[in-house]
C-alpha atoms as a PDB file:
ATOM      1  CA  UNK A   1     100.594 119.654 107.751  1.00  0.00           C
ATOM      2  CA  UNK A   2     104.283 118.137 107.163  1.00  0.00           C
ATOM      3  CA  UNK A   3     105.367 115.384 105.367  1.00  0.00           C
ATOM      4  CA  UNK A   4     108.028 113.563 107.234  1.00  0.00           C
ATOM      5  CA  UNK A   5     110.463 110.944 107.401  1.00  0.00           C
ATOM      6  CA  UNK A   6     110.244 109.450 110.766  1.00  0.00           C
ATOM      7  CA  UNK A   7     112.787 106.345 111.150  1.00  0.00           C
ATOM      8  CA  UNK A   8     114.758 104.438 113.473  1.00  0.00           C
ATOM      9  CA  UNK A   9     119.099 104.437 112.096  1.00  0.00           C
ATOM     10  CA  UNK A  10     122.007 103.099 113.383  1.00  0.00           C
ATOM     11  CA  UNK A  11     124.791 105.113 114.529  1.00  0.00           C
ATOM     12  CA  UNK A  12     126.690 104.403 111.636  1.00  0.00           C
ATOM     13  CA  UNK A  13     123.686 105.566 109.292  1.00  0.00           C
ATOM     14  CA  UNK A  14     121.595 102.417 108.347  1.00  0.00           C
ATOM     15  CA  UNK A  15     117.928 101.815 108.643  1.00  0.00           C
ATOM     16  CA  UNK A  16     118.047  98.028 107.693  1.00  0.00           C
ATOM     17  CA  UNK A  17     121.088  95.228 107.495  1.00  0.00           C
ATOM     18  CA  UNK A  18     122.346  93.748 103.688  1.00  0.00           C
ATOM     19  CA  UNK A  19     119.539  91.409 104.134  1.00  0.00           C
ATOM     20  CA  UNK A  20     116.745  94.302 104.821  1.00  0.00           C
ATOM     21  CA  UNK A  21     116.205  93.226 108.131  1.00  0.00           C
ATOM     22  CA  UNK A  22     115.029  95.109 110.995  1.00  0.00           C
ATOM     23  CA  UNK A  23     116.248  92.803 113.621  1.00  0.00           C
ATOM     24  CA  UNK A  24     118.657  95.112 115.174  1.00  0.00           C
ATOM     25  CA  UNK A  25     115.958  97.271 115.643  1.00  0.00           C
ATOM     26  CA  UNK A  26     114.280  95.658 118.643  1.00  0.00           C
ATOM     27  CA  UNK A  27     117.240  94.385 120.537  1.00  0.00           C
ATOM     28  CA  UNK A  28     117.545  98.248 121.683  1.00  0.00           C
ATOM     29  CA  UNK A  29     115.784  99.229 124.783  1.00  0.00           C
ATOM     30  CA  UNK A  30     113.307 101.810 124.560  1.00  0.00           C
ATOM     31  CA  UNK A  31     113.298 102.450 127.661  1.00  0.00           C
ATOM     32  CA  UNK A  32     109.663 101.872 127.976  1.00  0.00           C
ATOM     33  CA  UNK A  33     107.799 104.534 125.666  1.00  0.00           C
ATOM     34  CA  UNK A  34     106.372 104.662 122.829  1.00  0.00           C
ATOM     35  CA  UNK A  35     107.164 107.592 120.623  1.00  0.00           C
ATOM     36  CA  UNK A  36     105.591 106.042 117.235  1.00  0.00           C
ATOM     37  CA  UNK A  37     102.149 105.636 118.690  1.00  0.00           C
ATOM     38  CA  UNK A  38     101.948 109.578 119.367  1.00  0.00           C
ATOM     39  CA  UNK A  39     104.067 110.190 116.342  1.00  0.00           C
ATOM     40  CA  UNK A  40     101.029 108.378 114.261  1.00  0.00           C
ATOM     41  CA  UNK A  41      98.442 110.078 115.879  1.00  0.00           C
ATOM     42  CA  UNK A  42      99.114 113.362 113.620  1.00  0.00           C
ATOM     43  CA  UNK A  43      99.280 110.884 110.813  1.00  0.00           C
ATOM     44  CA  UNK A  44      96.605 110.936 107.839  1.00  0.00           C
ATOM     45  CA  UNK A  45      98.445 109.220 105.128  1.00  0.00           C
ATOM     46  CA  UNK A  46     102.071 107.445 104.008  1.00  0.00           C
ATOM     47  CA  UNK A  47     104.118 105.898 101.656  1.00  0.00           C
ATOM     48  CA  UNK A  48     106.774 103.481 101.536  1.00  0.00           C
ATOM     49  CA  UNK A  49     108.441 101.596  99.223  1.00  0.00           C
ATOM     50  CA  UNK A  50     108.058  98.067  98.037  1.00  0.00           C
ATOM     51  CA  UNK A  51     110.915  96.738 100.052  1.00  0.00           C
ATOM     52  CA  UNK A  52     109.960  97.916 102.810  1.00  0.00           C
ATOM     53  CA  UNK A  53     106.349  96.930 102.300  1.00  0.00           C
ATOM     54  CA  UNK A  54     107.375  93.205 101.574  1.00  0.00           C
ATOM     55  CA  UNK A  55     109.580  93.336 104.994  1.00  0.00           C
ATOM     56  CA  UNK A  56     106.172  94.155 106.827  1.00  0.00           C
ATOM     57  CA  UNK A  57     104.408  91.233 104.662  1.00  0.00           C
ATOM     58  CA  UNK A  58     106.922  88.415 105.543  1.00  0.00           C
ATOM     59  CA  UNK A  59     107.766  90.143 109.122  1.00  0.00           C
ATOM     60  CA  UNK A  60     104.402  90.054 110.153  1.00  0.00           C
ATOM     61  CA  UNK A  61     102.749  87.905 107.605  1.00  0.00           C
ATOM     62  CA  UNK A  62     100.364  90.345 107.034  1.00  0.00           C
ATOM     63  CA  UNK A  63      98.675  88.317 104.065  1.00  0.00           C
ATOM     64  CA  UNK A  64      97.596  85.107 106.315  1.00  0.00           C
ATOM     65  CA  UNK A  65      96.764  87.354 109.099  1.00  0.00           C
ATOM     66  CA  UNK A  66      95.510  90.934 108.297  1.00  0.00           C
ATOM     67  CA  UNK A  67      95.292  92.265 111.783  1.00  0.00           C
ATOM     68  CA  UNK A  68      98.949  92.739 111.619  1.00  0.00           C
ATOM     69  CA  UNK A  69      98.655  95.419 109.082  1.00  0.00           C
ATOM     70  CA  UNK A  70      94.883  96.784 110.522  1.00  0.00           C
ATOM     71  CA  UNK A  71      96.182  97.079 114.112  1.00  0.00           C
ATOM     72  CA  UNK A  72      98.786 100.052 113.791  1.00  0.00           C
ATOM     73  CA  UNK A  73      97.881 101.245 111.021  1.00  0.00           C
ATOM     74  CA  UNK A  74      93.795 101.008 111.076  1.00  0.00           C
ATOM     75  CA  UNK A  75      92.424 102.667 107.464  1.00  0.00           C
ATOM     76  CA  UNK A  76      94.717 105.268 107.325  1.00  0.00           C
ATOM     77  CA  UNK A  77      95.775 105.208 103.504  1.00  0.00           C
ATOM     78  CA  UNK A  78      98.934 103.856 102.170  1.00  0.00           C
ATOM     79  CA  UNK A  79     100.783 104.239  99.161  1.00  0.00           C
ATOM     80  CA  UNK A  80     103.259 101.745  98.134  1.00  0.00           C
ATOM     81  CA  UNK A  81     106.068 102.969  95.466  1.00  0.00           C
ATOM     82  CA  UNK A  82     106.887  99.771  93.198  1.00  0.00           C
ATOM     83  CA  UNK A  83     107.866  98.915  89.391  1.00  0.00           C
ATOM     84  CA  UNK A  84     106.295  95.410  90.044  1.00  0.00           C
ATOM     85  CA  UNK A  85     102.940  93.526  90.900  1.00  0.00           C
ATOM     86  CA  UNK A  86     102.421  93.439  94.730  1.00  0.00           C
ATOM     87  CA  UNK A  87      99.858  91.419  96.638  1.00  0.00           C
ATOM     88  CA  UNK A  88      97.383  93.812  98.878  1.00  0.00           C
ATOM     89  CA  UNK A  89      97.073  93.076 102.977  1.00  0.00           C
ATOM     90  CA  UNK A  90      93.359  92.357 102.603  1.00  0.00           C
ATOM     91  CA  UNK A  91      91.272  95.233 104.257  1.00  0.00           C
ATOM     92  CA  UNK A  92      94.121  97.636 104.412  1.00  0.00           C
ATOM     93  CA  UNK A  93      93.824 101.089 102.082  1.00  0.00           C
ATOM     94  CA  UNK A  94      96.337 100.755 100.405  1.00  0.00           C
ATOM     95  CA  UNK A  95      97.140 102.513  96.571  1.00  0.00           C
ATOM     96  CA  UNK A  96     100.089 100.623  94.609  1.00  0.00           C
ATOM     97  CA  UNK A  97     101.881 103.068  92.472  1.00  0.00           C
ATOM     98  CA  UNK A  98     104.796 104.152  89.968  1.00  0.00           C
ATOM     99  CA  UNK A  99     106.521 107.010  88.717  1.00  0.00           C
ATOM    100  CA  UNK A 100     107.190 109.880  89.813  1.00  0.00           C
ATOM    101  CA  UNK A 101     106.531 111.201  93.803  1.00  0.00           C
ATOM    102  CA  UNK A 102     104.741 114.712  93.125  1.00  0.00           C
ATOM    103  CA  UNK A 103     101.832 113.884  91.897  1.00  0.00           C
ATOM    104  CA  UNK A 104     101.165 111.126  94.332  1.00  0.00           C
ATOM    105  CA  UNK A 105     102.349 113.725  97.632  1.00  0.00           C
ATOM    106  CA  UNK A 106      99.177 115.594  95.737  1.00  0.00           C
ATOM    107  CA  UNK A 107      97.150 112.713  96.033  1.00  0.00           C
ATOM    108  CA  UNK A 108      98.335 111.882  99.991  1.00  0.00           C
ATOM    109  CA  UNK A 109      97.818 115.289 100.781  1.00  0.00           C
ATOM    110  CA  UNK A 110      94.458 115.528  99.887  1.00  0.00           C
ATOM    111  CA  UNK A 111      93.476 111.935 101.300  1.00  0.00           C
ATOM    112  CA  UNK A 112      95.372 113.135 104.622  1.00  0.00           C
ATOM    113  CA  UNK A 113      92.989 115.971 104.951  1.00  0.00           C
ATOM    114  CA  UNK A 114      95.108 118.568 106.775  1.00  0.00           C
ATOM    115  CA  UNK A 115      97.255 115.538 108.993  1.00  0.00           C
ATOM    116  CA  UNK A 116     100.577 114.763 108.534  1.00  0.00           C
ATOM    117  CA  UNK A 117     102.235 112.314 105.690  1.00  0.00           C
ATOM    118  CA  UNK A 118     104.555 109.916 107.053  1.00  0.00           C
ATOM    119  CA  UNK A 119     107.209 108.774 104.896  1.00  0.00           C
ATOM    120  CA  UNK A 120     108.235 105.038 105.933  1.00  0.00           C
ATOM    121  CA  UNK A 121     110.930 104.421 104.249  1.00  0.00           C
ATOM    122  CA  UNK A 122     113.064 103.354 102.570  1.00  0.00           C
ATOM    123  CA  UNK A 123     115.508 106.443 102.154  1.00  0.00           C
ATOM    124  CA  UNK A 124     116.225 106.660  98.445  1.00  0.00           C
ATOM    125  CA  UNK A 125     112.377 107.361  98.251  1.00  0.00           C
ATOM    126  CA  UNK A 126     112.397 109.234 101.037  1.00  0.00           C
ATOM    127  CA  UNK A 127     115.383 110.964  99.306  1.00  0.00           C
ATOM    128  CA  UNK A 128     113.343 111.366  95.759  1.00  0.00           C
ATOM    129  CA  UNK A 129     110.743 113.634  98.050  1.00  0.00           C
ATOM    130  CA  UNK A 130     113.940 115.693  99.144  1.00  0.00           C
ATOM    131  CA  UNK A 131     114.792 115.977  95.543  1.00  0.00           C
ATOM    132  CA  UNK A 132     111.561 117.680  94.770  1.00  0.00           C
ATOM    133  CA  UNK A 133     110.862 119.891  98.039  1.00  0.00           C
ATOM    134  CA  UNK A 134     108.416 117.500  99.830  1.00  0.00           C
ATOM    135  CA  UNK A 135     110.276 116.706 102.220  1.00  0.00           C
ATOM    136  CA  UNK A 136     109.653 118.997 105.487  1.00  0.00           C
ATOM    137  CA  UNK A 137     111.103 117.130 108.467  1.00  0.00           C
ATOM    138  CA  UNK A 138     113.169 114.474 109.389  1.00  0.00           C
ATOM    139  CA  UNK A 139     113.184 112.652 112.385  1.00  0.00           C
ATOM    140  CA  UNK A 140     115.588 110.202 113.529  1.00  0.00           C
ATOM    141  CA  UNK A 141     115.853 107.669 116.328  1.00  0.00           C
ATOM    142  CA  UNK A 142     119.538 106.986 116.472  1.00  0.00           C
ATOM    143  CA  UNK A 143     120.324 103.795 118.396  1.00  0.00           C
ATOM    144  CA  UNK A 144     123.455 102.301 119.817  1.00  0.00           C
ATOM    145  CA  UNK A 145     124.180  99.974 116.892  1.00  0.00           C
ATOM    146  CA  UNK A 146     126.525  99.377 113.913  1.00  0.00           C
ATOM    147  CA  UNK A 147     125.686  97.360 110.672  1.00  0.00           C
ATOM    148  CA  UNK A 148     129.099  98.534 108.797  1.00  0.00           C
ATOM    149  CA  UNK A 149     126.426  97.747 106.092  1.00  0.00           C
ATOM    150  CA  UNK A 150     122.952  97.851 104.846  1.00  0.00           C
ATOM    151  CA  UNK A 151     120.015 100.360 103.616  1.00  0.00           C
ATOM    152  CA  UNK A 152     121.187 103.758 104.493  1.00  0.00           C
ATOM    153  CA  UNK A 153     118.880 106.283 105.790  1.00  0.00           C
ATOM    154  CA  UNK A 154     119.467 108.590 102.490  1.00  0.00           C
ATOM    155  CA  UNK A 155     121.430 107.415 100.148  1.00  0.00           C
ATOM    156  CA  UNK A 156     122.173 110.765  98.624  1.00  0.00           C
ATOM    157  CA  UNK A 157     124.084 113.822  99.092  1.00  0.00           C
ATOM    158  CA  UNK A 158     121.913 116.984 101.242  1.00  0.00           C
ATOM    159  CA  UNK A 159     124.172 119.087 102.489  1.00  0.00           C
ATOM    160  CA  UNK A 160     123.769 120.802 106.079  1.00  0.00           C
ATOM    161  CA  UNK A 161     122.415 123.779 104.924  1.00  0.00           C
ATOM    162  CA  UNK A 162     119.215 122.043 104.241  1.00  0.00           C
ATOM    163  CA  UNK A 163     118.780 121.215 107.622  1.00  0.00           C
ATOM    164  CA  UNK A 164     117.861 122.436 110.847  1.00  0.00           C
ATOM    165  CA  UNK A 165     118.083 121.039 113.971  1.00  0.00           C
ATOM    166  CA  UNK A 166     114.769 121.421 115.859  1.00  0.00           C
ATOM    167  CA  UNK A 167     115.150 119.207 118.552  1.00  0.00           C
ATOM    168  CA  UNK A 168     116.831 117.026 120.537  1.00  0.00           C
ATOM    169  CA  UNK A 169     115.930 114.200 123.219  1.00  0.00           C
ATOM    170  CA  UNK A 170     117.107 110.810 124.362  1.00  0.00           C
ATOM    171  CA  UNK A 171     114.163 108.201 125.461  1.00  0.00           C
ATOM    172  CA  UNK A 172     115.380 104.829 126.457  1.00  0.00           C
ATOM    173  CA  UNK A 173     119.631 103.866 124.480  1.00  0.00           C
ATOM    174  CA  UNK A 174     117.385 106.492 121.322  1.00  0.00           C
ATOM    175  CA  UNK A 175     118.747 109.867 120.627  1.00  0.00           C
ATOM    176  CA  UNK A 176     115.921 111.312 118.741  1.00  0.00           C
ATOM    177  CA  UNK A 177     117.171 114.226 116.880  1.00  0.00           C
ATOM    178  CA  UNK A 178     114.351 116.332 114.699  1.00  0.00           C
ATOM    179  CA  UNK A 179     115.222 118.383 111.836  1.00  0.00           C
ATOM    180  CA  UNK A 180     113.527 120.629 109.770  1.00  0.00           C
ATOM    181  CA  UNK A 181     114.357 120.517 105.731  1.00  0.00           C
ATOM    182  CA  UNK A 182     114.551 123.248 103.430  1.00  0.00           C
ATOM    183  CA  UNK A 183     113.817 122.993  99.769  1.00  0.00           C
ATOM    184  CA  UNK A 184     116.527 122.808  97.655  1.00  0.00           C
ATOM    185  CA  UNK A 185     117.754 125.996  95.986  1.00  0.00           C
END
């Protein structure tokens, strides 16, 4: 079981524009796979945070129309990192929480019953797991794009040393470049 960060970026390092859209995102050509579907197969839990779960609400107006949440993601739970009040896609599993991340990568763990946990985004929680050694893997889709500005895959200093380079592979204008991640000394 891993816990990973698995996330499309830009070549100049952002995973959504100023306004926390994703619209550069399908302008790329894939090239006609689909890496995410078998990438969620191993899946059996994941987290995000609540910008990133408001982008899928209005995106896909997943309140008016549930299916948009039920279809990719079926009933595998979700955990949704906020400080505020968020409405819940009706039917989904989701778990609306605060704090800190290690006691809730306890909780995902056990609901993910020896799968993998998926770490959605966006990158400073992402980067709160790499503070505390949950973080096991990154992978990146890099596509042929630059924002100059927006969301930024981590928004924190991890220096190389922490990473390994695992694998390598281009699938349509993606690079997808996996990396292991060691805990921090």
């Amino acid at each position: 079981m891993k816990t990973q960060y698995y996330t499309a970026t830009t070549i100049d390092g952002f995973i959504a524009d100023e306004h926390n859209s994703l619209e550069w995102l399908f302008e790329v050509d894939q090239g006609g796979e689909n890496p995410f579907a078998e990438f969620f197969a191993g899946v059996g839990a994941f987290a995000m945070g609540s910008t990133t779960y408001e982008w899928i609400l209005a995106q896909e107006k997943a309140l008016d129309n549930p299916s948009k949440w039920l279809e990719p993601y079926g009933d595998i739970p979700a955990w949704v990192f906020t400080s505020r009040d968020l409405p819940a896609v009706p039917g989904a599993n989701l778990h609306f929480v605060r704090g800190e991340v290690a006691p809730v990568h306890q909780q995902m763990t056990a609901a993910a019953n020896g799968k993998n946990i998926w770490l959605v985004g966006g990158g400073d929680l992402v980067g709160q797991f790499a503070d505390e050694g949950l973080l096991d893997e990154v992978i990146l889709g890099v596509a042929p794009v630059s924002l100059g500005k927006g969301a930024p895959v981590l928004p924190r200093r991890i220096t190389s040393s922490r990473f390994t380079l695992t694998g390598a592979r281009p699938i349509g204008q993606f690079a997808y470049l996996t990396y292991d991640v060691h805990k921090p000394i």
